[in-house]
PDB file of N, CA and C in Angstrom:
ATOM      1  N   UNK A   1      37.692 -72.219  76.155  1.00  0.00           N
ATOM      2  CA  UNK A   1      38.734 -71.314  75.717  1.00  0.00           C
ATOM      3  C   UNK A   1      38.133 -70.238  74.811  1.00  0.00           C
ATOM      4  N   UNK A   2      38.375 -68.911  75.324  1.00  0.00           N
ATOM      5  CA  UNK A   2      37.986 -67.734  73.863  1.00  0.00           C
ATOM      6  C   UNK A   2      38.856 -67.807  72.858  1.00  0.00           C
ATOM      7  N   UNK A   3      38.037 -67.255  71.968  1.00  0.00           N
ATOM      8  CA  UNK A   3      38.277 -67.243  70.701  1.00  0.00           C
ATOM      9  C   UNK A   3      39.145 -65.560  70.800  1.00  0.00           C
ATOM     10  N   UNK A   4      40.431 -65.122  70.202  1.00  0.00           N
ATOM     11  CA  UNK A   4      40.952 -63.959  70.233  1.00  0.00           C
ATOM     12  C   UNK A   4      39.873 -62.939  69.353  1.00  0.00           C
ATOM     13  N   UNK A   5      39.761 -61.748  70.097  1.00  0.00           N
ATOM     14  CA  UNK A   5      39.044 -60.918  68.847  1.00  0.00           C
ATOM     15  C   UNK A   5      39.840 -60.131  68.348  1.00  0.00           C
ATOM     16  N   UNK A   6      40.444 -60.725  67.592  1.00  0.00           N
ATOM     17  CA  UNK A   6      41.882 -60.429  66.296  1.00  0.00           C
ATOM     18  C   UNK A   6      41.484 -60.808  64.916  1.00  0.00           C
ATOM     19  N   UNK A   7      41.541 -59.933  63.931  1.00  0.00           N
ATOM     20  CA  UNK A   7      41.637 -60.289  62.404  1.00  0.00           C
ATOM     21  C   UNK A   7      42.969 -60.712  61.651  1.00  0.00           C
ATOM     22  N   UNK A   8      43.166 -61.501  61.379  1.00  0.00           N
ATOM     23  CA  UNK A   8      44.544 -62.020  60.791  1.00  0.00           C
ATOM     24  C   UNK A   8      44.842 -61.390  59.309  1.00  0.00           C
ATOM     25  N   UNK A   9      43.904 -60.647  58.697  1.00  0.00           N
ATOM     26  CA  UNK A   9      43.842 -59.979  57.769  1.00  0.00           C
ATOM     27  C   UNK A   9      45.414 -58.606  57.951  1.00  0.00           C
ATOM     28  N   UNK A  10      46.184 -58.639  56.655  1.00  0.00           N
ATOM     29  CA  UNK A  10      46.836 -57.323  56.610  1.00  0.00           C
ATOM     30  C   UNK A  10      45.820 -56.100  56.356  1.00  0.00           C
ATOM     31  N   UNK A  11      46.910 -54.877  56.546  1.00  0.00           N
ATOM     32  CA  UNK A  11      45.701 -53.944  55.856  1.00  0.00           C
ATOM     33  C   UNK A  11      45.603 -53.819  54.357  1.00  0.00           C
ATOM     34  N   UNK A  12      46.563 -54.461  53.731  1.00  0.00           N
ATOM     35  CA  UNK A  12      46.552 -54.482  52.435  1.00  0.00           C
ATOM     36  C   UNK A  12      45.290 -55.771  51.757  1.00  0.00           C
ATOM     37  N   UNK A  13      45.555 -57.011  53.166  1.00  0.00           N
ATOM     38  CA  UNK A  13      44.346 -57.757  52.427  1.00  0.00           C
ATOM     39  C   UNK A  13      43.193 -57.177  53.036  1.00  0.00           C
ATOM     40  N   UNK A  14      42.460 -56.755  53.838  1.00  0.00           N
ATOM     41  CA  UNK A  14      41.696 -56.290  54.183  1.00  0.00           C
ATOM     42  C   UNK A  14      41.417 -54.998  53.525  1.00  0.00           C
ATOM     43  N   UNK A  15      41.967 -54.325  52.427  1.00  0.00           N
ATOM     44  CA  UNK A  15      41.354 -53.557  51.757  1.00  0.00           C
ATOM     45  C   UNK A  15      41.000 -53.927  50.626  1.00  0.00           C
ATOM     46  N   UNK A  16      41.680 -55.060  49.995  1.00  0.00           N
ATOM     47  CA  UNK A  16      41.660 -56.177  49.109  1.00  0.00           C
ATOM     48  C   UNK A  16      40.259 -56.338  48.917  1.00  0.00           C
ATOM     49  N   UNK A  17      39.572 -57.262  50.421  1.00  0.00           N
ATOM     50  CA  UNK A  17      38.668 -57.925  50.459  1.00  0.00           C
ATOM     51  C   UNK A  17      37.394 -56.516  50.750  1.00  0.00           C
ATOM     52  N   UNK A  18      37.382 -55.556  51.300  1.00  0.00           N
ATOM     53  CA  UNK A  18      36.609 -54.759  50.847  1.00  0.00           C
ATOM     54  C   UNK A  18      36.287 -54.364  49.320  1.00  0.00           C
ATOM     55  N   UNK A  19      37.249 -54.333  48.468  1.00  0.00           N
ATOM     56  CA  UNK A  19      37.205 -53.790  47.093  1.00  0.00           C
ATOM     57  C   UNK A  19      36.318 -54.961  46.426  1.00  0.00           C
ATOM     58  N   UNK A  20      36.498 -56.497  47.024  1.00  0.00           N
ATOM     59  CA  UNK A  20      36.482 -57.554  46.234  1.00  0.00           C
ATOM     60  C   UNK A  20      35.266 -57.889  46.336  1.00  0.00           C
ATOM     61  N   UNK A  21      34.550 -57.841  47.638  1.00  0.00           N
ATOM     62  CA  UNK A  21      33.505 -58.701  47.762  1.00  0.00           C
ATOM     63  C   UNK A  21      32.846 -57.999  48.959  1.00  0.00           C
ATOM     64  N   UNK A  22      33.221 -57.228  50.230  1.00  0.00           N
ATOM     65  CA  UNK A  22      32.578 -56.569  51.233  1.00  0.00           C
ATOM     66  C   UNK A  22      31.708 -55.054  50.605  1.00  0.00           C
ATOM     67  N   UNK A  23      32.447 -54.608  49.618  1.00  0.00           N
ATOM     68  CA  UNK A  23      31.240 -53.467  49.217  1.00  0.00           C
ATOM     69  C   UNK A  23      30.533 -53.836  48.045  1.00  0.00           C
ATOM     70  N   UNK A  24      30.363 -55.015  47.744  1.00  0.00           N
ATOM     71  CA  UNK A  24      29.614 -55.188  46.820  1.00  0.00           C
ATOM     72  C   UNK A  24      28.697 -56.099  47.275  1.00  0.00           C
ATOM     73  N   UNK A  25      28.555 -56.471  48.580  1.00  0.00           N
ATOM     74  CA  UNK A  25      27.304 -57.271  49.997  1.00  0.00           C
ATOM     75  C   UNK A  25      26.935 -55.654  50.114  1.00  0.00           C
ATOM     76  N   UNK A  26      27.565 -54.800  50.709  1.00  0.00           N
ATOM     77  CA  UNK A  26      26.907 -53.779  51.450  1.00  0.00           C
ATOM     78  C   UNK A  26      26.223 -52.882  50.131  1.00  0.00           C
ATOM     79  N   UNK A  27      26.608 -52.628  48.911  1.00  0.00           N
ATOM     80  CA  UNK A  27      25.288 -51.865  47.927  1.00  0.00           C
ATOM     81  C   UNK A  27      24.372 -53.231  47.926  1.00  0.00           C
ATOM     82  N   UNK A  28      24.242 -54.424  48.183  1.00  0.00           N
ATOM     83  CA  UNK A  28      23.231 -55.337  47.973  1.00  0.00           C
ATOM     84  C   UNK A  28      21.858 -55.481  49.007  1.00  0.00           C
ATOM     85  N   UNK A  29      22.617 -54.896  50.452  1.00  0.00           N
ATOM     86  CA  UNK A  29      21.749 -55.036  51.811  1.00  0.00           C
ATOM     87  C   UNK A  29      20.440 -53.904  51.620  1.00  0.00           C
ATOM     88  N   UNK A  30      19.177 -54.179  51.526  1.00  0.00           N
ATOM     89  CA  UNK A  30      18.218 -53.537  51.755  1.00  0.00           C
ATOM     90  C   UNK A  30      18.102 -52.714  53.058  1.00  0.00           C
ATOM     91  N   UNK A  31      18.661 -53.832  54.228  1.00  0.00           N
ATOM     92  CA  UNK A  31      18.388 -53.162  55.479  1.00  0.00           C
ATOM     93  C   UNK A  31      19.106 -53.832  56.346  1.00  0.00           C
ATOM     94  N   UNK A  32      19.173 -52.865  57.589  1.00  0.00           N
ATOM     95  CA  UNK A  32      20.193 -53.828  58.612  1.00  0.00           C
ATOM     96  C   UNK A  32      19.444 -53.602  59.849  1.00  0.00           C
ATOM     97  N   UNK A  33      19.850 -54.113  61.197  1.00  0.00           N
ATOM     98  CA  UNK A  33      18.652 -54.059  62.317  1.00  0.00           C
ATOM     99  C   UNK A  33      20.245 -54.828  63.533  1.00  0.00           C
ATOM    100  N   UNK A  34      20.066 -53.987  64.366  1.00  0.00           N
ATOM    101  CA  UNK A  34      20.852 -53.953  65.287  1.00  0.00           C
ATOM    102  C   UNK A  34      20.323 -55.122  66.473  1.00  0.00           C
ATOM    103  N   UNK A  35      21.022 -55.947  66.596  1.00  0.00           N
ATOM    104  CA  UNK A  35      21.133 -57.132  67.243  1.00  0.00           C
ATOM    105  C   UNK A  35      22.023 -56.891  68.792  1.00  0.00           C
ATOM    106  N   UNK A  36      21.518 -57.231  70.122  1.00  0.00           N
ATOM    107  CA  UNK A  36      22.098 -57.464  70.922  1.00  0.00           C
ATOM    108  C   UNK A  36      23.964 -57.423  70.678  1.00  0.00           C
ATOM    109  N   UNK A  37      24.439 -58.742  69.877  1.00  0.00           N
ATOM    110  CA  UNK A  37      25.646 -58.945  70.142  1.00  0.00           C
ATOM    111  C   UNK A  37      25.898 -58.609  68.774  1.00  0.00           C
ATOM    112  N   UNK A  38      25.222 -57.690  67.969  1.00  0.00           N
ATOM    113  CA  UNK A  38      25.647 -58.085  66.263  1.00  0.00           C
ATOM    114  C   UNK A  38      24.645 -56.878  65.051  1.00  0.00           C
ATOM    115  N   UNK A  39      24.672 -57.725  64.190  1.00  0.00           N
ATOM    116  CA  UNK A  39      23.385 -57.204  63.275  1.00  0.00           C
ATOM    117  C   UNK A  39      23.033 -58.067  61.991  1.00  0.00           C
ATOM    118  N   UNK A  40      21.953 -58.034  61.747  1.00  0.00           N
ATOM    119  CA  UNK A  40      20.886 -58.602  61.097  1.00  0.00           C
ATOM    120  C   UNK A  40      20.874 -58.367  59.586  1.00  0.00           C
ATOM    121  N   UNK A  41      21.571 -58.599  58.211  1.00  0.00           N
ATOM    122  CA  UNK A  41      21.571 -57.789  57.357  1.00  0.00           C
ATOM    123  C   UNK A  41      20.082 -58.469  56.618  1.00  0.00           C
ATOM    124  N   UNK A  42      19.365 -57.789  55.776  1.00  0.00           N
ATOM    125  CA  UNK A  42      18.361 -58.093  54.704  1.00  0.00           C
ATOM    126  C   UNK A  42      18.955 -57.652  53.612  1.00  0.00           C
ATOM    127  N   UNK A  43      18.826 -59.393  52.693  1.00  0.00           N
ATOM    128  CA  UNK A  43      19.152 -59.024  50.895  1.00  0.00           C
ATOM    129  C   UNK A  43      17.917 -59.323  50.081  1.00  0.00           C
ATOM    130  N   UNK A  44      18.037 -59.253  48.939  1.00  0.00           N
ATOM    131  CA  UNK A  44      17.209 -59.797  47.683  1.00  0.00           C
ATOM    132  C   UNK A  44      17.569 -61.031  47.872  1.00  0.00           C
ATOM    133  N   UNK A  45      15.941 -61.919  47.451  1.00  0.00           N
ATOM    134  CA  UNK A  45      16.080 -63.354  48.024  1.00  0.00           C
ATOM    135  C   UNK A  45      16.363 -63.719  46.240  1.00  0.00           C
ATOM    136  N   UNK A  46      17.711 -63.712  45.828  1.00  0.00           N
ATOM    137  CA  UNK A  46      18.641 -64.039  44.649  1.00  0.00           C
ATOM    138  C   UNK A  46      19.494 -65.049  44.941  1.00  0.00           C
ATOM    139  N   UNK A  47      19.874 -65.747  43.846  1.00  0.00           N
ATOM    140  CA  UNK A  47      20.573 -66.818  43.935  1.00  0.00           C
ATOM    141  C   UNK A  47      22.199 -66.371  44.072  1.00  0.00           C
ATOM    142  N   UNK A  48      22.362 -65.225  43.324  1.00  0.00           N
ATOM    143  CA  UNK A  48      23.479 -64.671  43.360  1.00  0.00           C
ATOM    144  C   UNK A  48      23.880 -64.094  44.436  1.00  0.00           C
ATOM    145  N   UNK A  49      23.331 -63.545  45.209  1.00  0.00           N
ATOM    146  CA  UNK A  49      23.279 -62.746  46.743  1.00  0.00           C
ATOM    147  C   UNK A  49      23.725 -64.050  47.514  1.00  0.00           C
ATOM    148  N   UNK A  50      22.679 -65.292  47.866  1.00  0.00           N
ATOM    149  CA  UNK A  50      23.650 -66.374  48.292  1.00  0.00           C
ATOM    150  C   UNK A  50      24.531 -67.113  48.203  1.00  0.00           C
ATOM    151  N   UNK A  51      25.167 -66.954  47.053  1.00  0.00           N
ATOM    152  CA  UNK A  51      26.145 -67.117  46.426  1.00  0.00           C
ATOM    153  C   UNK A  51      27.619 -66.215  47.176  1.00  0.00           C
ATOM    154  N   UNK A  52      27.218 -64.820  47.057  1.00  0.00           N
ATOM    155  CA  UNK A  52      28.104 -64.206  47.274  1.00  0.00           C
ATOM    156  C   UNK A  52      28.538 -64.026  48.965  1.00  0.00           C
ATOM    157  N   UNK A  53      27.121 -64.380  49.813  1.00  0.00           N
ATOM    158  CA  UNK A  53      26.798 -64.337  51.129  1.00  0.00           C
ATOM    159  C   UNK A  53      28.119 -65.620  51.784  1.00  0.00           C
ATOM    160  N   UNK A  54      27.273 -67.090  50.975  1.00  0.00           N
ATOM    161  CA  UNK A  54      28.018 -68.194  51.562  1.00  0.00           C
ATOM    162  C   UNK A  54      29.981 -67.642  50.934  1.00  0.00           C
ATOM    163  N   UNK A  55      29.947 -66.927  49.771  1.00  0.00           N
ATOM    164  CA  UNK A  55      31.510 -66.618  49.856  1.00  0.00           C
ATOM    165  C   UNK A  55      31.977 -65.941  50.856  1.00  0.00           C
ATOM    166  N   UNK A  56      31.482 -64.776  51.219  1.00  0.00           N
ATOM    167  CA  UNK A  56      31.909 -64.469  52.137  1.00  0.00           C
ATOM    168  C   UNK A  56      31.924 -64.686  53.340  1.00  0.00           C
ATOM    169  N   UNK A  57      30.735 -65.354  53.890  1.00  0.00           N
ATOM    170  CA  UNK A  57      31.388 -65.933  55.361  1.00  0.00           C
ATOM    171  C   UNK A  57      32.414 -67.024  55.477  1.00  0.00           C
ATOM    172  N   UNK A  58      32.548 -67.775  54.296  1.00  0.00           N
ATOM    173  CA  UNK A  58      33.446 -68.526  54.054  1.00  0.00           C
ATOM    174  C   UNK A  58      34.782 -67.678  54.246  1.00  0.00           C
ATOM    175  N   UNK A  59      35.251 -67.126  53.673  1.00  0.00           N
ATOM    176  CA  UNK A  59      36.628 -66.198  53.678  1.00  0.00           C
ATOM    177  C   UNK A  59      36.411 -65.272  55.001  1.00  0.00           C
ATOM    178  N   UNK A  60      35.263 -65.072  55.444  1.00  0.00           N
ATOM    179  CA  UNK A  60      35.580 -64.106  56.723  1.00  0.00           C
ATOM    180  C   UNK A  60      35.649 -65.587  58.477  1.00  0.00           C
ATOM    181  N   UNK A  61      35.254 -66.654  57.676  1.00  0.00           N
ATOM    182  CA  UNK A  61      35.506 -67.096  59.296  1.00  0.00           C
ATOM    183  C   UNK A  61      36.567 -68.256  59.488  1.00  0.00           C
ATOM    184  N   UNK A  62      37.552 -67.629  58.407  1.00  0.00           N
ATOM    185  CA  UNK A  62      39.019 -67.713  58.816  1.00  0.00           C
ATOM    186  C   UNK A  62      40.089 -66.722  59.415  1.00  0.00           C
ATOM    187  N   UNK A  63      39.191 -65.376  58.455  1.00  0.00           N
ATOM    188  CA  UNK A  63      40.497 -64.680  59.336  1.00  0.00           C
ATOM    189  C   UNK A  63      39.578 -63.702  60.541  1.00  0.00           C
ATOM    190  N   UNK A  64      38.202 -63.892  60.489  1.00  0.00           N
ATOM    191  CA  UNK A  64      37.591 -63.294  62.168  1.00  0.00           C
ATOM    192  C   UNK A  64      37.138 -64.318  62.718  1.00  0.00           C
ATOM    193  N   UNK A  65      38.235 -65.605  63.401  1.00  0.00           N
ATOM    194  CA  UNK A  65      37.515 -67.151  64.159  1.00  0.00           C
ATOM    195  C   UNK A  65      36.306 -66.198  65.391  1.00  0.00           C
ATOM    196  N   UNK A  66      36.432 -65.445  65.726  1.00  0.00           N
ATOM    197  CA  UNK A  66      35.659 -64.907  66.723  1.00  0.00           C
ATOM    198  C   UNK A  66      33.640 -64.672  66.845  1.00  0.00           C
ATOM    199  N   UNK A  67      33.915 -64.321  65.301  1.00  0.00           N
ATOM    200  CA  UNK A  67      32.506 -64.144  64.709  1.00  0.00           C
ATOM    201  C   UNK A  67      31.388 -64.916  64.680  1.00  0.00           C
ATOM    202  N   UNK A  68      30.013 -65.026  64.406  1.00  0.00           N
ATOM    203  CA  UNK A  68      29.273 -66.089  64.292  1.00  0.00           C
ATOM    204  C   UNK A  68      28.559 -65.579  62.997  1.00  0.00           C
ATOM    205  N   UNK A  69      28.237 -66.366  61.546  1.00  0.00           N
ATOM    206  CA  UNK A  69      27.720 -66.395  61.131  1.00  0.00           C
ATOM    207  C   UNK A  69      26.512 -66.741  60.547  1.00  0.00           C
ATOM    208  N   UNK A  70      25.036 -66.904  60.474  1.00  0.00           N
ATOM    209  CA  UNK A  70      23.914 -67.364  59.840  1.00  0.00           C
ATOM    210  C   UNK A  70      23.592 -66.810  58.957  1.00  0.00           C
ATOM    211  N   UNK A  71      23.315 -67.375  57.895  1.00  0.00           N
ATOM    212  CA  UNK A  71      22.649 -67.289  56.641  1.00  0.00           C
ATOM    213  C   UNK A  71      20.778 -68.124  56.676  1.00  0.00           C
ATOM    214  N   UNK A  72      19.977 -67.217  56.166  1.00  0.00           N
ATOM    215  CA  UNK A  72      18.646 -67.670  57.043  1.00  0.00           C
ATOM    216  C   UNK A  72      17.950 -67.395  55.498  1.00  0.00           C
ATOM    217  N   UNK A  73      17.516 -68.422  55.238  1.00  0.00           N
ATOM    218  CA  UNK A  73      16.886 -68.763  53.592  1.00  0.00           C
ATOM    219  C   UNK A  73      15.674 -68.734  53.871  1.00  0.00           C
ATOM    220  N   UNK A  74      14.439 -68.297  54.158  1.00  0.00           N
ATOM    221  CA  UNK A  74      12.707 -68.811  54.357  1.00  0.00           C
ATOM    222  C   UNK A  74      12.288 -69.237  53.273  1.00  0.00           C
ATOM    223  N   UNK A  75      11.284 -69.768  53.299  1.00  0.00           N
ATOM    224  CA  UNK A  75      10.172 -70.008  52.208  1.00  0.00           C
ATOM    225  C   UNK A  75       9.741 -68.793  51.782  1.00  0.00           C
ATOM    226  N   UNK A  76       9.569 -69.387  50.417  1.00  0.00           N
ATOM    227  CA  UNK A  76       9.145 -68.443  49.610  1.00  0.00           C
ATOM    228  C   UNK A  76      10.263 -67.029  49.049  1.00  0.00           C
ATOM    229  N   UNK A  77      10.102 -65.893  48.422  1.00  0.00           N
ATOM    230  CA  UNK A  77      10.855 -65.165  48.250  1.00  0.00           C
ATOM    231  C   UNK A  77      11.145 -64.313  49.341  1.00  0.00           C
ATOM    232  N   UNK A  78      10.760 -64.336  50.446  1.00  0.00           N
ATOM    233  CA  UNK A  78      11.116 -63.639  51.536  1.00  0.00           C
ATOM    234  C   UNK A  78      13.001 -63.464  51.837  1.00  0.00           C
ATOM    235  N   UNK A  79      13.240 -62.070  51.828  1.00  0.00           N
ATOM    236  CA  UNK A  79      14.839 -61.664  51.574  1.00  0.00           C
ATOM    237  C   UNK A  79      15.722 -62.608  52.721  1.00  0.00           C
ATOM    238  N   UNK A  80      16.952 -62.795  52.255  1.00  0.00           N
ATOM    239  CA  UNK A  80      17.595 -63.462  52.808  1.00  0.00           C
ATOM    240  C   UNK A  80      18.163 -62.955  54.036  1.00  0.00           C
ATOM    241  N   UNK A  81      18.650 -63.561  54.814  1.00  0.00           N
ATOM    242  CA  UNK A  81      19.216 -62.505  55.786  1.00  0.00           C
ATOM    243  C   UNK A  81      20.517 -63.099  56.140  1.00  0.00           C
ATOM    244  N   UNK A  82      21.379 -62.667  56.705  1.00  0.00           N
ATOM    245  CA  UNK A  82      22.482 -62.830  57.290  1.00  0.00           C
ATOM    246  C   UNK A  82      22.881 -62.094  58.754  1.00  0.00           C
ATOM    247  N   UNK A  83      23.096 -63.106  59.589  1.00  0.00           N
ATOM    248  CA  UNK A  83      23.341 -61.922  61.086  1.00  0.00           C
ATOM    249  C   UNK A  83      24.584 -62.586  60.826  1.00  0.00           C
ATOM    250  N   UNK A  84      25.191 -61.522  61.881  1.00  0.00           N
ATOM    251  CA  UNK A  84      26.742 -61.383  62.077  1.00  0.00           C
ATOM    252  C   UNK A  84      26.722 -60.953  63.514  1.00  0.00           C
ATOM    253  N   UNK A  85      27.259 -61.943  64.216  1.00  0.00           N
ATOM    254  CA  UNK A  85      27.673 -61.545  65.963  1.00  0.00           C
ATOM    255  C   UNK A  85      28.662 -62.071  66.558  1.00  0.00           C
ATOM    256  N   UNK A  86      28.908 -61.806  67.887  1.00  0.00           N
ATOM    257  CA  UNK A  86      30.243 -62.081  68.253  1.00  0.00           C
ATOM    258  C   UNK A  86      29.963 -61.508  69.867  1.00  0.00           C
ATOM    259  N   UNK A  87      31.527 -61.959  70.448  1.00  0.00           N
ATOM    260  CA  UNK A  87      31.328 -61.175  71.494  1.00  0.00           C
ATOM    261  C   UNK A  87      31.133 -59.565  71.715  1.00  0.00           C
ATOM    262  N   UNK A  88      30.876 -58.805  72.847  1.00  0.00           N
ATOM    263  CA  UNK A  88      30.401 -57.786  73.307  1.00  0.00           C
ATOM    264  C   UNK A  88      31.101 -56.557  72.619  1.00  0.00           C
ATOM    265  N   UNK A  89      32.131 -56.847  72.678  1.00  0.00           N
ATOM    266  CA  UNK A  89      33.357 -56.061  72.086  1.00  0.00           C
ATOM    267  C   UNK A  89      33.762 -55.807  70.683  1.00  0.00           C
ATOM    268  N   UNK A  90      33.228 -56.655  70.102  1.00  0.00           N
ATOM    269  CA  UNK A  90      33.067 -57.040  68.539  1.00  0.00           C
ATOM    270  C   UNK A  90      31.985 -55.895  67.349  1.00  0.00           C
ATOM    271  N   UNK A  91      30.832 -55.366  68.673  1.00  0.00           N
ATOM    272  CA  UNK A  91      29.967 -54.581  67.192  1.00  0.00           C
ATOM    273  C   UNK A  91      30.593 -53.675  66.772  1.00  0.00           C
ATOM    274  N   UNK A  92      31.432 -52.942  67.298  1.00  0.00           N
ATOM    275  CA  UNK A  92      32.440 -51.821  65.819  1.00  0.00           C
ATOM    276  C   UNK A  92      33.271 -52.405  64.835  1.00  0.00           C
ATOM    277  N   UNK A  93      33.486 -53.376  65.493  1.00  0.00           N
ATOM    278  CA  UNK A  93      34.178 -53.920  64.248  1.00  0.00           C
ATOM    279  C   UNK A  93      32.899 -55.028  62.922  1.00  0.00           C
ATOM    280  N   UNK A  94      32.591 -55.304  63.800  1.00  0.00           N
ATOM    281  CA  UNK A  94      31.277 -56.351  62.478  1.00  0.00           C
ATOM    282  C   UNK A  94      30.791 -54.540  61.575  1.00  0.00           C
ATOM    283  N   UNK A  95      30.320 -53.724  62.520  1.00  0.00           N
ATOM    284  CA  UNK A  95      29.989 -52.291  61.897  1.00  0.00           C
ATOM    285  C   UNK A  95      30.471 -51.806  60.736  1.00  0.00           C
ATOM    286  N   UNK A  96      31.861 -51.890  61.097  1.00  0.00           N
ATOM    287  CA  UNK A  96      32.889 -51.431  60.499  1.00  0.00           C
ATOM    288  C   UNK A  96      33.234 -52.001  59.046  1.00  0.00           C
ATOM    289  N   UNK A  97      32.658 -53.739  59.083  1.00  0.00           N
ATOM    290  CA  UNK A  97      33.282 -54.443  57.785  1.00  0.00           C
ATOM    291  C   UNK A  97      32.166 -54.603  57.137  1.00  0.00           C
ATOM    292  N   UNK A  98      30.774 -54.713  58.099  1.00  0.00           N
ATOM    293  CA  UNK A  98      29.799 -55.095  56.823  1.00  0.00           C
ATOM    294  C   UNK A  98      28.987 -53.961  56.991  1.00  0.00           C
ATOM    295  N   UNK A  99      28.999 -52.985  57.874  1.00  0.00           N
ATOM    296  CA  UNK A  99      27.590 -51.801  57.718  1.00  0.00           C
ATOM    297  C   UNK A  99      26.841 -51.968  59.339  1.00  0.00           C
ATOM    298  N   UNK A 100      26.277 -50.233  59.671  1.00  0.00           N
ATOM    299  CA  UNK A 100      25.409 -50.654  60.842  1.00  0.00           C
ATOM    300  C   UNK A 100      23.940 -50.090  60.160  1.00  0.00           C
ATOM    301  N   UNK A 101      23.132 -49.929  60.763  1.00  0.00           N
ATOM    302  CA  UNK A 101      22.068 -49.486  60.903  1.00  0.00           C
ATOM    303  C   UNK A 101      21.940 -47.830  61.622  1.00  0.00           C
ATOM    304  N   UNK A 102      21.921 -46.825  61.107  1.00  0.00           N
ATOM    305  CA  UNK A 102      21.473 -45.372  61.396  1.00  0.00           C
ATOM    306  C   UNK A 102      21.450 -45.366  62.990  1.00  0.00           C
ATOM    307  N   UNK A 103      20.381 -46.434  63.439  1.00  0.00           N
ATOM    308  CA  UNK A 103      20.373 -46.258  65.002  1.00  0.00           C
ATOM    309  C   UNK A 103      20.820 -47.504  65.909  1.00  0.00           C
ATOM    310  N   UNK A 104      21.700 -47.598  65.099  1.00  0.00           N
ATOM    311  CA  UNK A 104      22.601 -48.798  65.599  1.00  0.00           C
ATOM    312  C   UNK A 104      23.119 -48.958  67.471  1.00  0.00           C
ATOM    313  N   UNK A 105      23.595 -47.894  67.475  1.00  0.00           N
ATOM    314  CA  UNK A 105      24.540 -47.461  68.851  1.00  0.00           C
ATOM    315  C   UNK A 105      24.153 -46.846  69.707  1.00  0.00           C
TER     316      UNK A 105
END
């Protein structure tokens, strides 16, 4: 069975959650890198960054069930990363909430 690619978010919470916690991931991302079904973000390998990372996929993969999230920790201080993908139809919108990459499209 698919998953709907619907956000259950209002636009009032969904501007909410930009103010709250989505633009304050995106001044944190060093870099982003365009993925087949998605994109790739790079942070500062901080405790606080994963902190704020695991919050937010937490709160985003209730109201986007569609999405896939990883959080990817390496050894050593090497930056954290987070991809974000989904089905085919999905990269303007992942674009849209967390950031693309310049040559994204």
């Amino acid at each position: 069975m698919e998953v709907p690619i619907v956000c259950t978010l209002t636009e009032a919470e969904l501007r909410e959650r930009r103010r709250t916690i989505l633009d304050s991931i995106r001044e944190m991302t060093l870099d982003i890198v365009s993925l087949p079904e998605g994109y790739s973000y790079r942070f500062p390998s901080r405790a606080e960054v994963l902190t704020k990372l695991t919050t937010l996929v937490e709160l985003e993969r209730h109201c986007c069930s569609f999405l896939t999230f990883k959080i990817i920790v390496e050894a050593g201080a090497k930056p954290i990363r987070l991809e974000v993908t989904g089905p085919p139809a999905t990269k303007p919108v992942i674009a849209d909430l967390f950031g693309r990459s310049r040559n994204a499209f």
